[in-house]
Protein backbone atom coordinates (compact mmCIF):
# COMPACT_ATOMS: atom_id res chain seq x y z
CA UNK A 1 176.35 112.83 126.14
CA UNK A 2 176.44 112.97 130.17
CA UNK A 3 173.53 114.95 130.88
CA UNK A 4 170.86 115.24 133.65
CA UNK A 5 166.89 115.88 132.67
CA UNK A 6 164.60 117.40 135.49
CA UNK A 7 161.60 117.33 133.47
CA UNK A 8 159.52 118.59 136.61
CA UNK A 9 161.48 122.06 136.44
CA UNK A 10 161.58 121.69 132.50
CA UNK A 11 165.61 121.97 132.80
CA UNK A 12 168.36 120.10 131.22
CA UNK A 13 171.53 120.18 132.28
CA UNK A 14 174.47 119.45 130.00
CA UNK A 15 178.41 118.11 131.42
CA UNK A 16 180.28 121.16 129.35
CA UNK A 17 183.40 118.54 129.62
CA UNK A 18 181.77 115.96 126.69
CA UNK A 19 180.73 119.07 124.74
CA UNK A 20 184.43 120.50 124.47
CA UNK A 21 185.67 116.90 123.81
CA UNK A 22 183.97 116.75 120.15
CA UNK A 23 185.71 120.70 119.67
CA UNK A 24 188.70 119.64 121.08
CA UNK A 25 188.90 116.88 118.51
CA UNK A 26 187.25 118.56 115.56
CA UNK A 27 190.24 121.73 116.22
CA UNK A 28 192.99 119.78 116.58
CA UNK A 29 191.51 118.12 112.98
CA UNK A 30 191.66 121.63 111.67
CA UNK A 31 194.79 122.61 113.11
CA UNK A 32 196.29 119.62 111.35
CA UNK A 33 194.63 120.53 108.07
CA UNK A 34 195.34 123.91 107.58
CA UNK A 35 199.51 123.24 108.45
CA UNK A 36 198.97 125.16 111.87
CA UNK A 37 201.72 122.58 113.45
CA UNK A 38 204.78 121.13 112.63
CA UNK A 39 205.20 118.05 113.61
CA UNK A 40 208.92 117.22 112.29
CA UNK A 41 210.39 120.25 113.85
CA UNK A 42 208.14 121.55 116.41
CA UNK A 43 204.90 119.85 117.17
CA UNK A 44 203.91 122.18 119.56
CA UNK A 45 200.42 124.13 118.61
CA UNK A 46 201.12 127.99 118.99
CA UNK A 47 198.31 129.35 121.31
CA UNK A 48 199.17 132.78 120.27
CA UNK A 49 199.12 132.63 117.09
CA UNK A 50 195.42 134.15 115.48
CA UNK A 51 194.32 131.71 113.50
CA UNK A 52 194.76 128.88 116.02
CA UNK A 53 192.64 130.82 118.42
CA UNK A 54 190.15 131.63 115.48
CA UNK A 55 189.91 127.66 115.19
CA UNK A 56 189.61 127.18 118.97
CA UNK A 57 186.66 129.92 119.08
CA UNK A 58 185.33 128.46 116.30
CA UNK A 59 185.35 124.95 117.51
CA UNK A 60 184.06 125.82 120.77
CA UNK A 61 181.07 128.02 120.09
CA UNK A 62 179.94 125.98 117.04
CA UNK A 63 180.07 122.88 119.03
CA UNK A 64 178.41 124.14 122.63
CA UNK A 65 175.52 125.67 120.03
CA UNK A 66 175.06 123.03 117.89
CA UNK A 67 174.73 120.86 120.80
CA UNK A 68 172.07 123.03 122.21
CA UNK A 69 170.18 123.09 119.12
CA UNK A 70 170.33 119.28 118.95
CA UNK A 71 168.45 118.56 122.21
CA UNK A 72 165.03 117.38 120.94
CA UNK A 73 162.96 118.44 123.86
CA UNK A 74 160.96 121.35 125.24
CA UNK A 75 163.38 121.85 127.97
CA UNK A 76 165.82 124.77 128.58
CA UNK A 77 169.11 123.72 128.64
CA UNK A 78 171.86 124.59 131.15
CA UNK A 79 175.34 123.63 130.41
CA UNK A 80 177.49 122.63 133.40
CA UNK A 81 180.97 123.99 134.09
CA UNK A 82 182.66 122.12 137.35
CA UNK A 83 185.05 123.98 139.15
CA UNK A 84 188.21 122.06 138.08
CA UNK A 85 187.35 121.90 134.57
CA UNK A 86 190.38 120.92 132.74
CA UNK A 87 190.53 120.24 129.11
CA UNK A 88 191.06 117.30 127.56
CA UNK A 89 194.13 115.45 126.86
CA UNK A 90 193.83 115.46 123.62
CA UNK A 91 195.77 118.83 123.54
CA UNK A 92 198.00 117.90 126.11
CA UNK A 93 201.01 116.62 123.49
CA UNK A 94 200.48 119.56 121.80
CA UNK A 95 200.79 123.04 124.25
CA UNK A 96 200.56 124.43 127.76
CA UNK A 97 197.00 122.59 129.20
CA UNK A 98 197.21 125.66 131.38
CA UNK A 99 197.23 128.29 128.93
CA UNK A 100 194.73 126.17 126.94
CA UNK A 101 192.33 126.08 129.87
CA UNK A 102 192.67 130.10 130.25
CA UNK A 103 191.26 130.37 126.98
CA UNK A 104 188.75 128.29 127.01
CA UNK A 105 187.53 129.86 130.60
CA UNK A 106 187.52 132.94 128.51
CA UNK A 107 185.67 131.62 125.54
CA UNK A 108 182.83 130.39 127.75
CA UNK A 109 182.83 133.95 129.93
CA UNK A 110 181.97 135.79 126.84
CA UNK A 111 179.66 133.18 125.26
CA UNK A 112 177.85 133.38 128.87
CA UNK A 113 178.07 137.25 128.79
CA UNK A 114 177.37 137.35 124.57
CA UNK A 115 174.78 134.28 123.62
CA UNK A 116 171.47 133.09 125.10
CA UNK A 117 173.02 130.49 126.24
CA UNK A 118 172.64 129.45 130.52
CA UNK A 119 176.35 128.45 131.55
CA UNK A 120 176.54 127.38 135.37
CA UNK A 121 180.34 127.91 136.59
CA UNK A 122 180.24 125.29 139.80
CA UNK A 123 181.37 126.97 143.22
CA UNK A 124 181.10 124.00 144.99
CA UNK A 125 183.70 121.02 144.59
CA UNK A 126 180.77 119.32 142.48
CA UNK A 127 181.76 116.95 139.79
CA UNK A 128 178.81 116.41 137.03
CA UNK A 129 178.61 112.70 138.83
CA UNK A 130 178.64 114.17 142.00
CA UNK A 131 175.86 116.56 141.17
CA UNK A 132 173.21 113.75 138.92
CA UNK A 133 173.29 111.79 142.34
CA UNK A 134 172.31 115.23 144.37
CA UNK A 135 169.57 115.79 142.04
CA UNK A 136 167.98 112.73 142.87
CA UNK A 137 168.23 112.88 146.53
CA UNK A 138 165.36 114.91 147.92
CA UNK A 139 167.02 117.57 150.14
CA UNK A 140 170.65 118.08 148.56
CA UNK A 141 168.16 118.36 145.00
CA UNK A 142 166.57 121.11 146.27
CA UNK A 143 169.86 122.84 147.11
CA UNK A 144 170.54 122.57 143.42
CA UNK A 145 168.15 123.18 141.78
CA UNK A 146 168.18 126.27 143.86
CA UNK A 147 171.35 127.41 142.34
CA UNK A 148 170.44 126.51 138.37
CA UNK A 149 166.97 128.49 138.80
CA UNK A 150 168.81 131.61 139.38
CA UNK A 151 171.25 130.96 137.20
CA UNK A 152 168.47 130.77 134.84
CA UNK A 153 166.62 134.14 136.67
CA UNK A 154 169.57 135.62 135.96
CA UNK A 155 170.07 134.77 132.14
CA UNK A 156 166.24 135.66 131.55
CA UNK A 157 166.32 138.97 132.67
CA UNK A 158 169.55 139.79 130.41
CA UNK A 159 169.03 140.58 126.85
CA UNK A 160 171.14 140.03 124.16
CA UNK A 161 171.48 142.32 121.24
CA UNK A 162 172.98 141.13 118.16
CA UNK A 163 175.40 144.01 117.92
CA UNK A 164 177.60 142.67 120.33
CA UNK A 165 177.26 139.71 119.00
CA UNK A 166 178.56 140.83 115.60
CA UNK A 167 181.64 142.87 116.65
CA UNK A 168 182.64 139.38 118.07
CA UNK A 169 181.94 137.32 115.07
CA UNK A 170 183.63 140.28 113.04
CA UNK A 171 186.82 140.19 115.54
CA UNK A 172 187.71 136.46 115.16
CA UNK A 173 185.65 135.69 111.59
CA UNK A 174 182.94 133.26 113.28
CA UNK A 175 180.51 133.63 110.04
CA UNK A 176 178.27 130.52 111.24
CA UNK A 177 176.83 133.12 113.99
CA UNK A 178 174.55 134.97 111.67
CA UNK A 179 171.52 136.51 112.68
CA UNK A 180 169.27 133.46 111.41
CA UNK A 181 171.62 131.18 113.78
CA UNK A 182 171.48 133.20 116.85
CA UNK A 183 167.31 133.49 116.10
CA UNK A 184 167.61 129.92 115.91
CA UNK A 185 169.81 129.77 119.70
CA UNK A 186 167.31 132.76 121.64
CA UNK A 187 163.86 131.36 120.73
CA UNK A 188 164.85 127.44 121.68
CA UNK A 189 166.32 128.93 124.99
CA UNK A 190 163.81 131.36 125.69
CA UNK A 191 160.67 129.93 124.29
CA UNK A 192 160.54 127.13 126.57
């Protein structure tokens, strides 16, 4: 995983692009397996339809926390959006990459906005290569490390209830977000 460790600011910051690779893969798996595409007639994956999305929501959130939860260190973990995120190809046979992307962006607004989980949108024309070489250069590192500690500011001083948490679980049937899993998710991001 493409990733970036500043272990003098205890921060780790994740590229959000290898992270939706594994869902990406892992829903189009499901799509398969549950007949959600045709591929004799019409092998075209219908973005509309609700249990696609449920798989994509799934897929997504279970893999960004999972991979969060896997990172072995006492670090708080930041996970990296660049500015022209674009999703894989492996969906790109499949549907509209630019509807895709929409929902995606969405998915990882609300996650932002519902889960203790830091999510840095990039302003800046900043690639996650881009950005591991400015961390290590003394002046442009200070620049960001700027911008994640106030991301991180930010995400501290919000607090996250679990009722909003369930109405979303309840909306598109995530059961792996119970209250034991997002105990698990809010004391490894804000213990450390």
């Amino acid at each position: 995983m493409n990733k970036v460790t500043l272990t003098e600011h205890n921060l780790v910051l994740i590229n959000i692009n290898d992270i939706l690779a594994i869902a990406e893969h892992n829903c189009l798996n499901e799509i398969y397996d549950y007949n959600l595409i045709d591929f004799e007639n019409d092998p075209k994956i219908n973005l509309k339809s609700i249990n696609v999305r449920r798989l994509i929501y799934h897929n997504v959130i279970y893999t960004l926390c999972e991979e969060v939860l896997k990172i072995n260190n006492k670090s708080k973990t930041i996970l990296f959006v660049p500015p022209n995120f674009n999703c894989s190809s492996q969906f790109k046979n499949f549907c509209d990459i630019e509807n895709l992307n929409g929902i995606i962006h969405k998915i990882l607004n609300q996650i932002k906005n519902k889960l203790p989980i830091p999510i840095f949108f990039s302003k800046e024309a900043l690639d996650f290569g881009n950005l591991k070489d400015k961390c290590f250069r003394a002046g442009e590192k200070q620049e960001v490390l700027f911008l994640l500690l106030h991301e991180l500011q930010l995400f501290q001083n919000k607090s996250y209830s679990f009722e909003a948490i369930k109405k979303f679980t309840t909306k598109y049937k995530l059961t792996f977000l119970s209250t034991n899993y997002f105990d698990k998710l809010k004391t490894k991001q804000l213990l450390y």
